[in-house]
Protein backbone atom coordinates (compact mmCIF):
# COMPACT_ATOMS: atom_id res chain seq x y z
CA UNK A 1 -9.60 20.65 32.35
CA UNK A 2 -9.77 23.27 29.83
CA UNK A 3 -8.03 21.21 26.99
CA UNK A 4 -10.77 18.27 28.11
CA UNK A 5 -13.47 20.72 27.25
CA UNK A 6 -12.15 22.26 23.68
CA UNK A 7 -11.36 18.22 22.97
CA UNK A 8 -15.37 17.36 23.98
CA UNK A 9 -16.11 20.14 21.42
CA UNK A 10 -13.89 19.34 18.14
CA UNK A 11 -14.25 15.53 18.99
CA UNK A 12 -17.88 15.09 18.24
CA UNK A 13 -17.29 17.03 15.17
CA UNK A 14 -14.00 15.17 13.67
CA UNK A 15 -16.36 12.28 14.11
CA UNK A 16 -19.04 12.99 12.46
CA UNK A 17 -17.19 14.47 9.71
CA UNK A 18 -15.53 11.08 9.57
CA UNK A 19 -18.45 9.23 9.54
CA UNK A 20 -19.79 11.23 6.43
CA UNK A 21 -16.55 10.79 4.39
CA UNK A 22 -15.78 6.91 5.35
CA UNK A 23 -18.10 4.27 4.28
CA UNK A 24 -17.39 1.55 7.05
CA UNK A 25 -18.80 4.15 9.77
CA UNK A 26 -22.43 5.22 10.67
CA UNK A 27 -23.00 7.46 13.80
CA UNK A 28 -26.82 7.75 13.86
CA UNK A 29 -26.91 11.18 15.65
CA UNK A 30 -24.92 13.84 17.08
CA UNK A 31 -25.77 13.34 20.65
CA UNK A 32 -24.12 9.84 19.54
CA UNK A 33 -21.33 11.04 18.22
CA UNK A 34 -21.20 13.50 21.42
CA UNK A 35 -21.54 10.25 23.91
CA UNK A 36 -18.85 8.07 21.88
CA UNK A 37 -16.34 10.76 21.55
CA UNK A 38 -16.82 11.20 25.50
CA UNK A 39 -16.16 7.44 25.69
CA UNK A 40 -13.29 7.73 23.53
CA UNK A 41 -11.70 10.60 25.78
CA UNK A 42 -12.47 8.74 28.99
CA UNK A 43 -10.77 5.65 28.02
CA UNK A 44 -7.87 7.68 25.92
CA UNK A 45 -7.34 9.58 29.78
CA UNK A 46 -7.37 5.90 31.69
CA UNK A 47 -6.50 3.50 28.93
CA UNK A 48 -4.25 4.53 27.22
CA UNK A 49 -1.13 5.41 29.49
CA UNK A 50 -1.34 1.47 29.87
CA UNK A 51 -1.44 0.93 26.16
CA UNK A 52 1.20 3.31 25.38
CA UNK A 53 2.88 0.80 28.02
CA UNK A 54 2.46 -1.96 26.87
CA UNK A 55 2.89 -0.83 23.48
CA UNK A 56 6.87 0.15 24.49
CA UNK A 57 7.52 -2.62 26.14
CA UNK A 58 6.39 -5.17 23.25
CA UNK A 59 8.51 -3.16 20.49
CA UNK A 60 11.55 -2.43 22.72
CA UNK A 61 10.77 1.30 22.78
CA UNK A 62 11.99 1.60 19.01
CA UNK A 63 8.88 3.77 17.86
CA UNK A 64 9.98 6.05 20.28
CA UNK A 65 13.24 6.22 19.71
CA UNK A 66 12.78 6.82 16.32
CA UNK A 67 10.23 9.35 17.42
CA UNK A 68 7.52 8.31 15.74
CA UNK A 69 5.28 7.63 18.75
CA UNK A 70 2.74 8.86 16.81
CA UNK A 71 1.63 5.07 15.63
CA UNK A 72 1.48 3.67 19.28
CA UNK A 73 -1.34 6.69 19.82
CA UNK A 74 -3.48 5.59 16.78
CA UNK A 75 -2.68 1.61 17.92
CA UNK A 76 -4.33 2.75 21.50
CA UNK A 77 -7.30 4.90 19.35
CA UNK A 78 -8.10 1.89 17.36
CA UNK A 79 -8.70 -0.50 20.70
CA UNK A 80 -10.44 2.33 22.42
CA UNK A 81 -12.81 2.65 19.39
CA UNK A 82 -13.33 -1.24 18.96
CA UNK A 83 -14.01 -1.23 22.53
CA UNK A 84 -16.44 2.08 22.20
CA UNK A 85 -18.71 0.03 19.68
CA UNK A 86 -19.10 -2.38 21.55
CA UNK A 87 -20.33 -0.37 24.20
CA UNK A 88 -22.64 1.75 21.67
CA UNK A 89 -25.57 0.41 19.75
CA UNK A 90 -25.66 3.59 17.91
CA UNK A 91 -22.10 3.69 16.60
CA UNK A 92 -21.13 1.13 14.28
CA UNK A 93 -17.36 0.43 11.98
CA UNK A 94 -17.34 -2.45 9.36
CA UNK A 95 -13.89 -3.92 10.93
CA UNK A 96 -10.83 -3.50 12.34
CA UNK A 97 -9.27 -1.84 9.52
CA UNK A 98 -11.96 1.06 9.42
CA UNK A 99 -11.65 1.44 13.29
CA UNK A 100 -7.58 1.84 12.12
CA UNK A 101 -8.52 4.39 9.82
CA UNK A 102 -10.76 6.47 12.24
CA UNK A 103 -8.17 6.13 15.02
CA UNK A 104 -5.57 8.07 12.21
CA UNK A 105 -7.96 10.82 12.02
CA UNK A 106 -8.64 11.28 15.49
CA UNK A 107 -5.09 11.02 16.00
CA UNK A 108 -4.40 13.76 13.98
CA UNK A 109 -7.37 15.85 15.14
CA UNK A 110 -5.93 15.58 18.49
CA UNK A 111 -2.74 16.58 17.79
CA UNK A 112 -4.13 19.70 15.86
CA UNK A 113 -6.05 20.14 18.64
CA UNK A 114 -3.33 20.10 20.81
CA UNK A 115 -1.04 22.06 19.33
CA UNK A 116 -3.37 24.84 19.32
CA UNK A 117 -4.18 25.01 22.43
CA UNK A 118 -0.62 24.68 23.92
């Protein structure tokens, strides 16, 4: 619960921040950013255990074998955020490739974030 709250606080920020320094992504407020990182987090917590998955399954498990699971976590980012801005009319990435790029920051934030806290 805790590390849900501290990743509701930075979340909203890393966005923003992204927003401001990428081109391809406009965030119109912070209560926005505050509502779409919440979306993010609520389908990273339900989506993507499945994605991570499925993700295994298709490449035989290699990325983590070669520990570098890291790239099936921004893969699952990336979907969750194309599927975020779809559900937001106040969030908006150019394509698919800027949604990649935001996922690699987020993914990284999180990981910080995370290795902070624990």
């Amino acid at each position: 619960m805790f590390q849900w709250v501290i990743h509701l606080l930075v979340d909203p920020i890393i966005l923003l921040l992204a927003a401001r320094l990428m081109s391809g992504i406009e965030v119109e407020s912070s209560s926005t950013a505050t509502v779409i990182a919440c979306i993010i987090g609520i389908f990273s917590f339900f989506l993507s255990w499945s994605l991570n998955a499925v993700l295994v399954l298709a490449d035989l498990g290699i990325f983590y074998f070669l520990s570098i699971g890291f790239i099936t976590r921004i893969i699952a980012f990336t979907i969750i955020i194309q599927v975020a801005k779809k559900i937001s009319d106040d969030f908006r990435t150019r394509n698919f490739w800027t949604s990649s790029w935001l996922a690699v920051i987020i993914a990284i934030a999180a990981g910080i974030t995370d290795a902070i806290i624990f």
